[in-house]
Structure formats: structure tokens, C-alpha cells
PDB file of N, CA and C in Angstrom:
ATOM      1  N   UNK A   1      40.407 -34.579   1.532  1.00  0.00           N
ATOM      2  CA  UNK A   1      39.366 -33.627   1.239  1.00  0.00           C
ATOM      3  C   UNK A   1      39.676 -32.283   1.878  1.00  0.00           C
ATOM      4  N   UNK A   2      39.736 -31.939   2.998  1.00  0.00           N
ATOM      5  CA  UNK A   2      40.239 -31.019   3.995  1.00  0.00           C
ATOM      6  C   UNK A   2      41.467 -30.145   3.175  1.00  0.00           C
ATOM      7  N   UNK A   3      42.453 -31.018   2.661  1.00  0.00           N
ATOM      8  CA  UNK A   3      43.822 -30.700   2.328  1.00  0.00           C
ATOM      9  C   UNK A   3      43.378 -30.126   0.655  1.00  0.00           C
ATOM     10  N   UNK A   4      42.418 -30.398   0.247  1.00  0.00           N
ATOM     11  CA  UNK A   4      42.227 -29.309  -1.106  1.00  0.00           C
ATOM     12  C   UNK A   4      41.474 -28.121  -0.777  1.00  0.00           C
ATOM     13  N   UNK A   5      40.444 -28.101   0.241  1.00  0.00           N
ATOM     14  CA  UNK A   5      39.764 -26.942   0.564  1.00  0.00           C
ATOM     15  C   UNK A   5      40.773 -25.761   0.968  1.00  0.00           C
ATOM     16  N   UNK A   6      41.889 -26.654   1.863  1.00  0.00           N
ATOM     17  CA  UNK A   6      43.062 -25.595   2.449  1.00  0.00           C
ATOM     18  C   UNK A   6      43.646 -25.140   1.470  1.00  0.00           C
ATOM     19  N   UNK A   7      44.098 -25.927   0.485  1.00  0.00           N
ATOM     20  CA  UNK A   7      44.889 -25.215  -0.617  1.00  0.00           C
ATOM     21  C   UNK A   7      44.767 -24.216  -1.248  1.00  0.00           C
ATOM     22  N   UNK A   8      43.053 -24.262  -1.608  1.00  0.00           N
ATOM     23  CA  UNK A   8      42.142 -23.120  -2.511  1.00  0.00           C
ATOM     24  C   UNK A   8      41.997 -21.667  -1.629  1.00  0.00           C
ATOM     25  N   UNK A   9      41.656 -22.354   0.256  1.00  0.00           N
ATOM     26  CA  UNK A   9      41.733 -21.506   0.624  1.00  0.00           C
ATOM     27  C   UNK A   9      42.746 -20.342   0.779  1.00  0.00           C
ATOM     28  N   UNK A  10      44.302 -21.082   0.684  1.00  0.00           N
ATOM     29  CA  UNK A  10      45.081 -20.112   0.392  1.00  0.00           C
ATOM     30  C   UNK A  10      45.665 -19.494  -0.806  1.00  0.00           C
ATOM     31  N   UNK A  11      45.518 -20.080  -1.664  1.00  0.00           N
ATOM     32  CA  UNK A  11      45.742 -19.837  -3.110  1.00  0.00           C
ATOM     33  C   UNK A  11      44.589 -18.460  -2.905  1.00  0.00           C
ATOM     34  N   UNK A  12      43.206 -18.595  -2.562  1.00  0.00           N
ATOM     35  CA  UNK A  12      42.268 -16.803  -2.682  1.00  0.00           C
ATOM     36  C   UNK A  12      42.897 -16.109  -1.913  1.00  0.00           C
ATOM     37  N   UNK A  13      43.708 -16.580  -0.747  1.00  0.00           N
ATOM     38  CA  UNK A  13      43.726 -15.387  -0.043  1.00  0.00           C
ATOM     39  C   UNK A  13      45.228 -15.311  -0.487  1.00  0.00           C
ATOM     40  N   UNK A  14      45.909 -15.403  -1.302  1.00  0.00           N
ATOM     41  CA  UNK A  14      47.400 -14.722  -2.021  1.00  0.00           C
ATOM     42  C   UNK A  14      46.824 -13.923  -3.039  1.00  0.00           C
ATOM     43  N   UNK A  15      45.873 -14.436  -4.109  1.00  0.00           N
ATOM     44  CA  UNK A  15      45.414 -13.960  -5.136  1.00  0.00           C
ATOM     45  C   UNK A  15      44.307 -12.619  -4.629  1.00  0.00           C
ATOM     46  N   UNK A  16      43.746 -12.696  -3.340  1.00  0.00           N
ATOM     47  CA  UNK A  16      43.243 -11.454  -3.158  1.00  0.00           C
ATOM     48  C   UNK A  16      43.818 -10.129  -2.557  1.00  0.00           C
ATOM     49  N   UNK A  17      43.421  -9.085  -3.685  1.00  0.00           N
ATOM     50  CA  UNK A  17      43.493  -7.962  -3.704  1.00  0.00           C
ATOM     51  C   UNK A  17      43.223  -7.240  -2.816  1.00  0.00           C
ATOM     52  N   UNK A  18      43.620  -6.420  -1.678  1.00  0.00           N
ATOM     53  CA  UNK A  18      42.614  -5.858  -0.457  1.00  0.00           C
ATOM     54  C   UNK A  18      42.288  -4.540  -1.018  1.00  0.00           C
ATOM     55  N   UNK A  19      42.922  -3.915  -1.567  1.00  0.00           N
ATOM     56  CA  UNK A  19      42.471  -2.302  -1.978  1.00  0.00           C
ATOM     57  C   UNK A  19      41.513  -2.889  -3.255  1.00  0.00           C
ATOM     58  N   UNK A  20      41.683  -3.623  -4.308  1.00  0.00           N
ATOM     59  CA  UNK A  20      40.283  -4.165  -5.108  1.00  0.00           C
ATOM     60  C   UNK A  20      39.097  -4.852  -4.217  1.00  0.00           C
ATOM     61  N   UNK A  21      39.562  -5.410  -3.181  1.00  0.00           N
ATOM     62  CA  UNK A  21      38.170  -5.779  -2.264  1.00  0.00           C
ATOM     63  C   UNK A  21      37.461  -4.543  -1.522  1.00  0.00           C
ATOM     64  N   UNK A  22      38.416  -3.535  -0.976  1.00  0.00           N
ATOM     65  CA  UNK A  22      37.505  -2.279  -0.203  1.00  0.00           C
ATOM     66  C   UNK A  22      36.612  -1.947  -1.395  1.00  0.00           C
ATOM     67  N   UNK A  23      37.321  -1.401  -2.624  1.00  0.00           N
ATOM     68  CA  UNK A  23      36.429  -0.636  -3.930  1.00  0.00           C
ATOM     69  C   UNK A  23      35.412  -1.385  -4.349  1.00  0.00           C
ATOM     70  N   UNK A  24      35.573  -2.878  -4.418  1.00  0.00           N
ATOM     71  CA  UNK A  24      34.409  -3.311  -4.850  1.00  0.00           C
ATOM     72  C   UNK A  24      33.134  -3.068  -3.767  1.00  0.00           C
ATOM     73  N   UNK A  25      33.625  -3.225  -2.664  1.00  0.00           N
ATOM     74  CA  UNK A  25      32.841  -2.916  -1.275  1.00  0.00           C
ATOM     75  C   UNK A  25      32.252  -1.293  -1.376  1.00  0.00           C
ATOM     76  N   UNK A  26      32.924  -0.797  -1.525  1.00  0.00           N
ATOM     77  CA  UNK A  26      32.539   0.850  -1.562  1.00  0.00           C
ATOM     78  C   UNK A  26      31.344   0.746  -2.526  1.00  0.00           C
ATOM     79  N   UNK A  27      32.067  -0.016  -3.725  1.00  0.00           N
ATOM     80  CA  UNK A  27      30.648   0.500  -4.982  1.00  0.00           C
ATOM     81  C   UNK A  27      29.307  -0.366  -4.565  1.00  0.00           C
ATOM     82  N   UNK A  28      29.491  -1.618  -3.528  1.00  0.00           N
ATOM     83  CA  UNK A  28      28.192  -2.133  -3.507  1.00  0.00           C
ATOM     84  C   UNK A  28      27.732  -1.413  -2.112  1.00  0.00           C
ATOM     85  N   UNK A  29      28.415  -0.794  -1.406  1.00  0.00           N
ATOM     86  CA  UNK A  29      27.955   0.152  -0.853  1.00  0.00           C
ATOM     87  C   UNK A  29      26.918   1.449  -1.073  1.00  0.00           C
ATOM     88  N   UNK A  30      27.149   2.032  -2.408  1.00  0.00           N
ATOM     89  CA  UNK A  30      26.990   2.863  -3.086  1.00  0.00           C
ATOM     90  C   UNK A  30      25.918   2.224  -3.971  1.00  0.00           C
ATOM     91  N   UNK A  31      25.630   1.367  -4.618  1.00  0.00           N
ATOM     92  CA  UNK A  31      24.385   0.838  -4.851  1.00  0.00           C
ATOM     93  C   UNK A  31      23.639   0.122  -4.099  1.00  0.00           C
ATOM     94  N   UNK A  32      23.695  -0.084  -2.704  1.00  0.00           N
ATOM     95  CA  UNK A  32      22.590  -0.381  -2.302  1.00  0.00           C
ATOM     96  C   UNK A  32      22.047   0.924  -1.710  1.00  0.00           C
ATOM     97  N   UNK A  33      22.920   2.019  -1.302  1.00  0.00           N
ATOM     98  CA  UNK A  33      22.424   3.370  -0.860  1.00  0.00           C
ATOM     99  C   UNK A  33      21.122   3.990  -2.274  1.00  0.00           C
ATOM    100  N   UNK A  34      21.890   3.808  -3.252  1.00  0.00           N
ATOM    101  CA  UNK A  34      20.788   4.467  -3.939  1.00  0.00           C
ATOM    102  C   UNK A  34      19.499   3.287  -4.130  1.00  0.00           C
ATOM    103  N   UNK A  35      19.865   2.464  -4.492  1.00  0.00           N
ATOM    104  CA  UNK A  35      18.554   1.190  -4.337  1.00  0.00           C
ATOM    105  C   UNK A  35      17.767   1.947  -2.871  1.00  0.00           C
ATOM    106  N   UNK A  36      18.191   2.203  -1.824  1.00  0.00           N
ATOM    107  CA  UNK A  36      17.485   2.701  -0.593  1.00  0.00           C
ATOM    108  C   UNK A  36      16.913   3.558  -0.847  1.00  0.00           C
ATOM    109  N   UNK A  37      17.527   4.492  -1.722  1.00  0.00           N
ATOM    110  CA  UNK A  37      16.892   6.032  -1.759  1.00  0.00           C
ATOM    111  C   UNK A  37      15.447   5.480  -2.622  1.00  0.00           C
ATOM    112  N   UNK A  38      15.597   4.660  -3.622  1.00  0.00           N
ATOM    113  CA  UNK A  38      15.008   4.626  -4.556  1.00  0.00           C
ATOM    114  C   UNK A  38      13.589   4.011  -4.311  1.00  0.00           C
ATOM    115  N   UNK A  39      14.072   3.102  -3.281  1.00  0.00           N
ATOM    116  CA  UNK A  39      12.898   2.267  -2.928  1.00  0.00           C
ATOM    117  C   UNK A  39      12.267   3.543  -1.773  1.00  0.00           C
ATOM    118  N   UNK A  40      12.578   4.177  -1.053  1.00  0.00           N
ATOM    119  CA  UNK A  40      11.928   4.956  -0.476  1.00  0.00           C
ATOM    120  C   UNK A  40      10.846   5.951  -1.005  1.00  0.00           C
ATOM    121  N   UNK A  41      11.698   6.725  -2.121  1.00  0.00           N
ATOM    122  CA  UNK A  41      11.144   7.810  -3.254  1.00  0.00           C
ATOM    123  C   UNK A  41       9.755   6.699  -3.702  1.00  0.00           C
ATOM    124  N   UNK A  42       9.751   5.467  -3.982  1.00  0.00           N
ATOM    125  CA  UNK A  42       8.924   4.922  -4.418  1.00  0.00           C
ATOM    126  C   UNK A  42       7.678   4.645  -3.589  1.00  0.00           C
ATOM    127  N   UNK A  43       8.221   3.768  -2.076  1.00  0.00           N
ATOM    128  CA  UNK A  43       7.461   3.811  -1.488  1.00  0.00           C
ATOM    129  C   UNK A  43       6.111   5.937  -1.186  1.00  0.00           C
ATOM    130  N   UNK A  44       7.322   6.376  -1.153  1.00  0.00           N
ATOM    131  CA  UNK A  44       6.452   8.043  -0.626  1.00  0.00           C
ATOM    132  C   UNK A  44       5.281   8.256  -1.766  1.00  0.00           C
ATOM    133  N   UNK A  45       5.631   7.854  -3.223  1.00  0.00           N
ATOM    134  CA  UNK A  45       4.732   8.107  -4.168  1.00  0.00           C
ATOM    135  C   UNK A  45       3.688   7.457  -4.182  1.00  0.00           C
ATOM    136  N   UNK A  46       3.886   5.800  -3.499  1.00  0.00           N
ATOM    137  CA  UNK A  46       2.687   5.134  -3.657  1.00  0.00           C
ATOM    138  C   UNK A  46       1.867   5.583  -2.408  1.00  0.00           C
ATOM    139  N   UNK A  47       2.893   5.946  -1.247  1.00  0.00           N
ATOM    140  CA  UNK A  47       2.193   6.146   0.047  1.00  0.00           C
ATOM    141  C   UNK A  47       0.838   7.525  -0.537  1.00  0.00           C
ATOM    142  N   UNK A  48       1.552   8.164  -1.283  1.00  0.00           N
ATOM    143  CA  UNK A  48       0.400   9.674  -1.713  1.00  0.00           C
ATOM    144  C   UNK A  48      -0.304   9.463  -2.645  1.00  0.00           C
ATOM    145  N   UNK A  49      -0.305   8.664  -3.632  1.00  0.00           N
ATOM    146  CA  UNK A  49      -1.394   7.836  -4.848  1.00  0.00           C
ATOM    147  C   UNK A  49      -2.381   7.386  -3.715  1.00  0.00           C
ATOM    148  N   UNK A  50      -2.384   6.325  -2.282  1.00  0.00           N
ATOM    149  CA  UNK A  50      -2.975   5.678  -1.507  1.00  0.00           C
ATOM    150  C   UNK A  50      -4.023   6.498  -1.411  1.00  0.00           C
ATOM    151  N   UNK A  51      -3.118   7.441  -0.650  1.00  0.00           N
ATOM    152  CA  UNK A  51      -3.695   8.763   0.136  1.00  0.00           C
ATOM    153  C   UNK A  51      -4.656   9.408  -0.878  1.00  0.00           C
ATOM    154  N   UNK A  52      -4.638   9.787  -1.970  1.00  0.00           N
ATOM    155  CA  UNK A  52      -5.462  10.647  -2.416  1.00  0.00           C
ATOM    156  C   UNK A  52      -6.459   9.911  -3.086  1.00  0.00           C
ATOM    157  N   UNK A  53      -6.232   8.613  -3.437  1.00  0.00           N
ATOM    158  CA  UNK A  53      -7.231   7.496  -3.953  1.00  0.00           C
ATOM    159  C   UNK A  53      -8.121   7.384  -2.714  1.00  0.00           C
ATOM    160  N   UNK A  54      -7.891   7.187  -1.182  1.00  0.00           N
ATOM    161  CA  UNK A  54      -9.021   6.865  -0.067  1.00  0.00           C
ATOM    162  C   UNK A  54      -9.261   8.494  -0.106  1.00  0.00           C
ATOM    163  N   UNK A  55      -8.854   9.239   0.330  1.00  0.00           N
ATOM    164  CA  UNK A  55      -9.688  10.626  -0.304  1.00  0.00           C
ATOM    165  C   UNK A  55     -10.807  10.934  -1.155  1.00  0.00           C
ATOM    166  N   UNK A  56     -10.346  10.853  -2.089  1.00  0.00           N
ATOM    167  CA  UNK A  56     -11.284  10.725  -3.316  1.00  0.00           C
ATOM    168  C   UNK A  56     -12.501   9.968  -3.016  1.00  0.00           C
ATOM    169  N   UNK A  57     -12.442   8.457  -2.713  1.00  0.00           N
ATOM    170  CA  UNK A  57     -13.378   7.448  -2.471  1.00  0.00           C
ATOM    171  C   UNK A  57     -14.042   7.822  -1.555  1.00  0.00           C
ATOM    172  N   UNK A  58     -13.402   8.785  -0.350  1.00  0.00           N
ATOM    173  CA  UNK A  58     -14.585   9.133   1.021  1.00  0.00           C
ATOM    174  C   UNK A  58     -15.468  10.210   0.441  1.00  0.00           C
ATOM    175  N   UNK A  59     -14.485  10.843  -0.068  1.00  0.00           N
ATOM    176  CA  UNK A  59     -15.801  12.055  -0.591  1.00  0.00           C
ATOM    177  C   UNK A  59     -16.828  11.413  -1.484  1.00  0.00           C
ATOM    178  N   UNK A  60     -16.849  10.600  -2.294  1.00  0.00           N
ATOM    179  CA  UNK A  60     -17.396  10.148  -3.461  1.00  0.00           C
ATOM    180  C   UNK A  60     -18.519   9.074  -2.494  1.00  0.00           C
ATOM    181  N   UNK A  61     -18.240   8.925  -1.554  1.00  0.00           N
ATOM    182  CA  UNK A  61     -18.765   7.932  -0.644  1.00  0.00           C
ATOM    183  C   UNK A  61     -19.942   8.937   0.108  1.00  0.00           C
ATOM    184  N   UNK A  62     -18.992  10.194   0.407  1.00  0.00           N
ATOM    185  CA  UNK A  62     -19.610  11.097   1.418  1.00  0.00           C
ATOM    186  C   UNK A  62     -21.200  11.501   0.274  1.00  0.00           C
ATOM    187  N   UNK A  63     -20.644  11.889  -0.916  1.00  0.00           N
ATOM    188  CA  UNK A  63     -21.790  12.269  -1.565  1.00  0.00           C
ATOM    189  C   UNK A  63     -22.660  11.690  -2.139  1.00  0.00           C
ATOM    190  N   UNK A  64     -22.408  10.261  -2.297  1.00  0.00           N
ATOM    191  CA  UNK A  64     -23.574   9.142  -2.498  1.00  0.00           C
ATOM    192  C   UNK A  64     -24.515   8.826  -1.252  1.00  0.00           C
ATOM    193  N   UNK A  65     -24.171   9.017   0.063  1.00  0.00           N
ATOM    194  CA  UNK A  65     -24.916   8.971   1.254  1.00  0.00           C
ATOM    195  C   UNK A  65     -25.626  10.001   1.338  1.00  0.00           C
ATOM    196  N   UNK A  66     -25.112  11.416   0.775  1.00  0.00           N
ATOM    197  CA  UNK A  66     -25.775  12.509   0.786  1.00  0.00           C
ATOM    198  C   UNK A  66     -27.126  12.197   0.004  1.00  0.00           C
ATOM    199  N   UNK A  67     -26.978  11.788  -1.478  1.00  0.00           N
ATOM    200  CA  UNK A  67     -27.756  11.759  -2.255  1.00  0.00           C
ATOM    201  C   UNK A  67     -28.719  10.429  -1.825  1.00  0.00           C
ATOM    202  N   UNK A  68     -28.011   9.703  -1.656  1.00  0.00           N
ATOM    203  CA  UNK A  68     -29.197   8.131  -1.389  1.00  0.00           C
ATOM    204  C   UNK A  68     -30.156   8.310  -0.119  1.00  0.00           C
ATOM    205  N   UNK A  69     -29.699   9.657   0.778  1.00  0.00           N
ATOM    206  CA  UNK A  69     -30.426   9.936   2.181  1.00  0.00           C
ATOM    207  C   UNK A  69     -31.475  10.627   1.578  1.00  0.00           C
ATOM    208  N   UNK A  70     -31.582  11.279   0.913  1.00  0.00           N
ATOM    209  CA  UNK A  70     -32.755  12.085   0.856  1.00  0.00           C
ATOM    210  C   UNK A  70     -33.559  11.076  -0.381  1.00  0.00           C
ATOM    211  N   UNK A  71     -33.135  10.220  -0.408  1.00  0.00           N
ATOM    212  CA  UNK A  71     -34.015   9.456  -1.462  1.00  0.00           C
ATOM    213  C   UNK A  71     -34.791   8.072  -0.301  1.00  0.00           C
ATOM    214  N   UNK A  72     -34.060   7.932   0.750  1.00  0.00           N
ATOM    215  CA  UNK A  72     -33.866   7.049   1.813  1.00  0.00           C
ATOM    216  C   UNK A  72     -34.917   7.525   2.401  1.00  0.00           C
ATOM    217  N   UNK A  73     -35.323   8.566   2.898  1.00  0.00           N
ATOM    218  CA  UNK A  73     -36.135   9.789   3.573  1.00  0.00           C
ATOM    219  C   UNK A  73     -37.317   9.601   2.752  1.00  0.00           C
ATOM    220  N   UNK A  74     -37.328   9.683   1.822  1.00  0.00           N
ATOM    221  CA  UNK A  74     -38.509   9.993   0.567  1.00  0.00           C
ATOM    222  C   UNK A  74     -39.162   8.691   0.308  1.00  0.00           C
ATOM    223  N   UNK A  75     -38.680   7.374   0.291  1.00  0.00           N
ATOM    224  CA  UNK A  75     -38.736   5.949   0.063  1.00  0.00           C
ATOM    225  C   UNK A  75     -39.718   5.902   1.639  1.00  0.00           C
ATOM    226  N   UNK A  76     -39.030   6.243   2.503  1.00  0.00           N
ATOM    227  CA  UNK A  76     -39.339   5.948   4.008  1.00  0.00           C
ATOM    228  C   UNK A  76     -40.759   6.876   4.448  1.00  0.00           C
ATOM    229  N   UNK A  77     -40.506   7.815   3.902  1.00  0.00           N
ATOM    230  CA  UNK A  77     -41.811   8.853   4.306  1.00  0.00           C
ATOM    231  C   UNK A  77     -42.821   8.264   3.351  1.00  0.00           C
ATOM    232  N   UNK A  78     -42.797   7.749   2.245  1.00  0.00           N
ATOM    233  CA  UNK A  78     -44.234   6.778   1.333  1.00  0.00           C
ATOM    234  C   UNK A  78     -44.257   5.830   2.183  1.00  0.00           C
ATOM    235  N   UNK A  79     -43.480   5.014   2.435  1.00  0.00           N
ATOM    236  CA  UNK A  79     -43.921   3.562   3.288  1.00  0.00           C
ATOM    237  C   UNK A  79     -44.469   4.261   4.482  1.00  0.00           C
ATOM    238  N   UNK A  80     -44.358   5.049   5.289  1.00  0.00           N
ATOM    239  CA  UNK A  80     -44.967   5.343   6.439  1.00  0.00           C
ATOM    240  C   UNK A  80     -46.092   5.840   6.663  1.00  0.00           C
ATOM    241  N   UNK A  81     -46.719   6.312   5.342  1.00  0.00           N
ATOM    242  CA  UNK A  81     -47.384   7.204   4.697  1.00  0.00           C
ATOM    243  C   UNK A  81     -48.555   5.469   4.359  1.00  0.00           C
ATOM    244  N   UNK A  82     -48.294   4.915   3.533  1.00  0.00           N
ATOM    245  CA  UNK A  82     -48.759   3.968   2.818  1.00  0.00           C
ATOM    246  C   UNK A  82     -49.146   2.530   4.293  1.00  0.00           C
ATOM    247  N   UNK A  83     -48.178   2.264   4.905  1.00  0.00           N
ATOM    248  CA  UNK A  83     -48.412   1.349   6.236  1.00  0.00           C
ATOM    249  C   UNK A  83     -49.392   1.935   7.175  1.00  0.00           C
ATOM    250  N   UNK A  84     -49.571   3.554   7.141  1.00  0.00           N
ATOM    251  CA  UNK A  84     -50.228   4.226   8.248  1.00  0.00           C
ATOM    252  C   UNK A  84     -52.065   4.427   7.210  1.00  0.00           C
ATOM    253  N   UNK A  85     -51.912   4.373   6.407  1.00  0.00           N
ATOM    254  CA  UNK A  85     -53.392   4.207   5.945  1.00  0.00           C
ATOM    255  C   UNK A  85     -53.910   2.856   5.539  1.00  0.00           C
ATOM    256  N   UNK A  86     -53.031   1.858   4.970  1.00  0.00           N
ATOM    257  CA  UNK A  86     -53.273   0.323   5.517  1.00  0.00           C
ATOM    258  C   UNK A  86     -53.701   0.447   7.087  1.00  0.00           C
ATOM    259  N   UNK A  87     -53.165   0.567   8.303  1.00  0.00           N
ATOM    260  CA  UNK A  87     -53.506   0.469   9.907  1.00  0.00           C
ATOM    261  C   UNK A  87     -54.746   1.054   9.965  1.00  0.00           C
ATOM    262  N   UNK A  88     -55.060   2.181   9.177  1.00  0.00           N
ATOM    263  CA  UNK A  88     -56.364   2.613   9.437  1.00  0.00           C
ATOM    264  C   UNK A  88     -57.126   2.482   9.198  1.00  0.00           C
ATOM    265  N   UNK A  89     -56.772   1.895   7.892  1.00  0.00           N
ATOM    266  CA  UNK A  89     -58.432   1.303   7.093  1.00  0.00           C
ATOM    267  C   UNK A  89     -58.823  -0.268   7.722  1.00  0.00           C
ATOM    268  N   UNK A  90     -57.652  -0.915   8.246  1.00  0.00           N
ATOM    269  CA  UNK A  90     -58.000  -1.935   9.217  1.00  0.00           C
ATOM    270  C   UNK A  90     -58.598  -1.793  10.266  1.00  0.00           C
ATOM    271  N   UNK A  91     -58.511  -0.646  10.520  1.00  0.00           N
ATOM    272  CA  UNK A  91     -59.290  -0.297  12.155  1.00  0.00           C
ATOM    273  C   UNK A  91     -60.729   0.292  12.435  1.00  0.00           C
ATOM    274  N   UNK A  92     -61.094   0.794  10.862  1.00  0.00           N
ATOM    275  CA  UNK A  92     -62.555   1.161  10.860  1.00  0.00           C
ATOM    276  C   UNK A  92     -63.515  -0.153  10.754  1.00  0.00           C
TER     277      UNK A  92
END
């Protein structure tokens, strides 16, 4: 068993090329660099889609609190209004 693995093993290493092994090396060099670039460029775009989507949502957030407060206020000033003449008409 041993004595066929050795064989094959040297049979690749006669049959290999070292200046075709650097180039192939160079080019997968060269595509994983741009795969890097690429995945980066990608990541930055989603990082600023993120960004301007929680933006958007705070303001949109900011101005529904705006609007639901003064309705919050208005809801709250009848009940206080309405509980405080219930208390009084209990007390005469």
C-alpha cells in the first residue's frame, strides 16, 4: 500500500511544473484579492443602506412620538378632567 502512494507521489512531483505552479498561485492570488475587494465594496454598501434605513426609522419614530404626545396629553387631560369630577361628585 505505502509502495503505490510513493510511486504517485513521485511520478507528481516529476510531472510538476514549478513556474506553472507559481502562475497558477499568482492568479488564485489575484482572485481572491479581488473577491476581498469585492466583498468589502459590498459589505460598505450594506453597512450605508443599514445606516440610512435606522435613520430614517428614528426620525419616523421621532415624529410619531411627537404626534401621539400631544394626543397622549389630550387623552390624559379628559381622563383627569373626567376622574376629577367623578371624585367630586362623590364627595358632596
Amino acid at each position: 500500500m505505502w509502495g503505490l502512494a510513493e510511486r504517485k507521489a513521485s511520478r507528481f512531483g516529476r510531472d510538476l511544473d514549478m513556474d506553472d505552479l507559481y502562475d497558477q498561485l499568482e492568479t488564485l492570488r489575484g482572485y481572491v484579492q479581488e473577491l476581498s475587494r469585492s466583498a468589502g465594496r459590498s459589505a460598505g454598501q450594506g453597512y450605508g443602506r443599514v445606516r440610512d434605513f435606522a435613520s430614517e426609522t428614528a426620525q419616523e419614530a421621532e415624529e410619531a412620538m411627537k404626534d401621539n404626545l400631544a394626543v397622549s396629553l389630550v387623552v390624559a387631560l379628559g381622563l383627569g378632567v373626567l376622574v376629577g369630577y367623578f371624585l367630586r361628585r362623590s364627595a358632596e
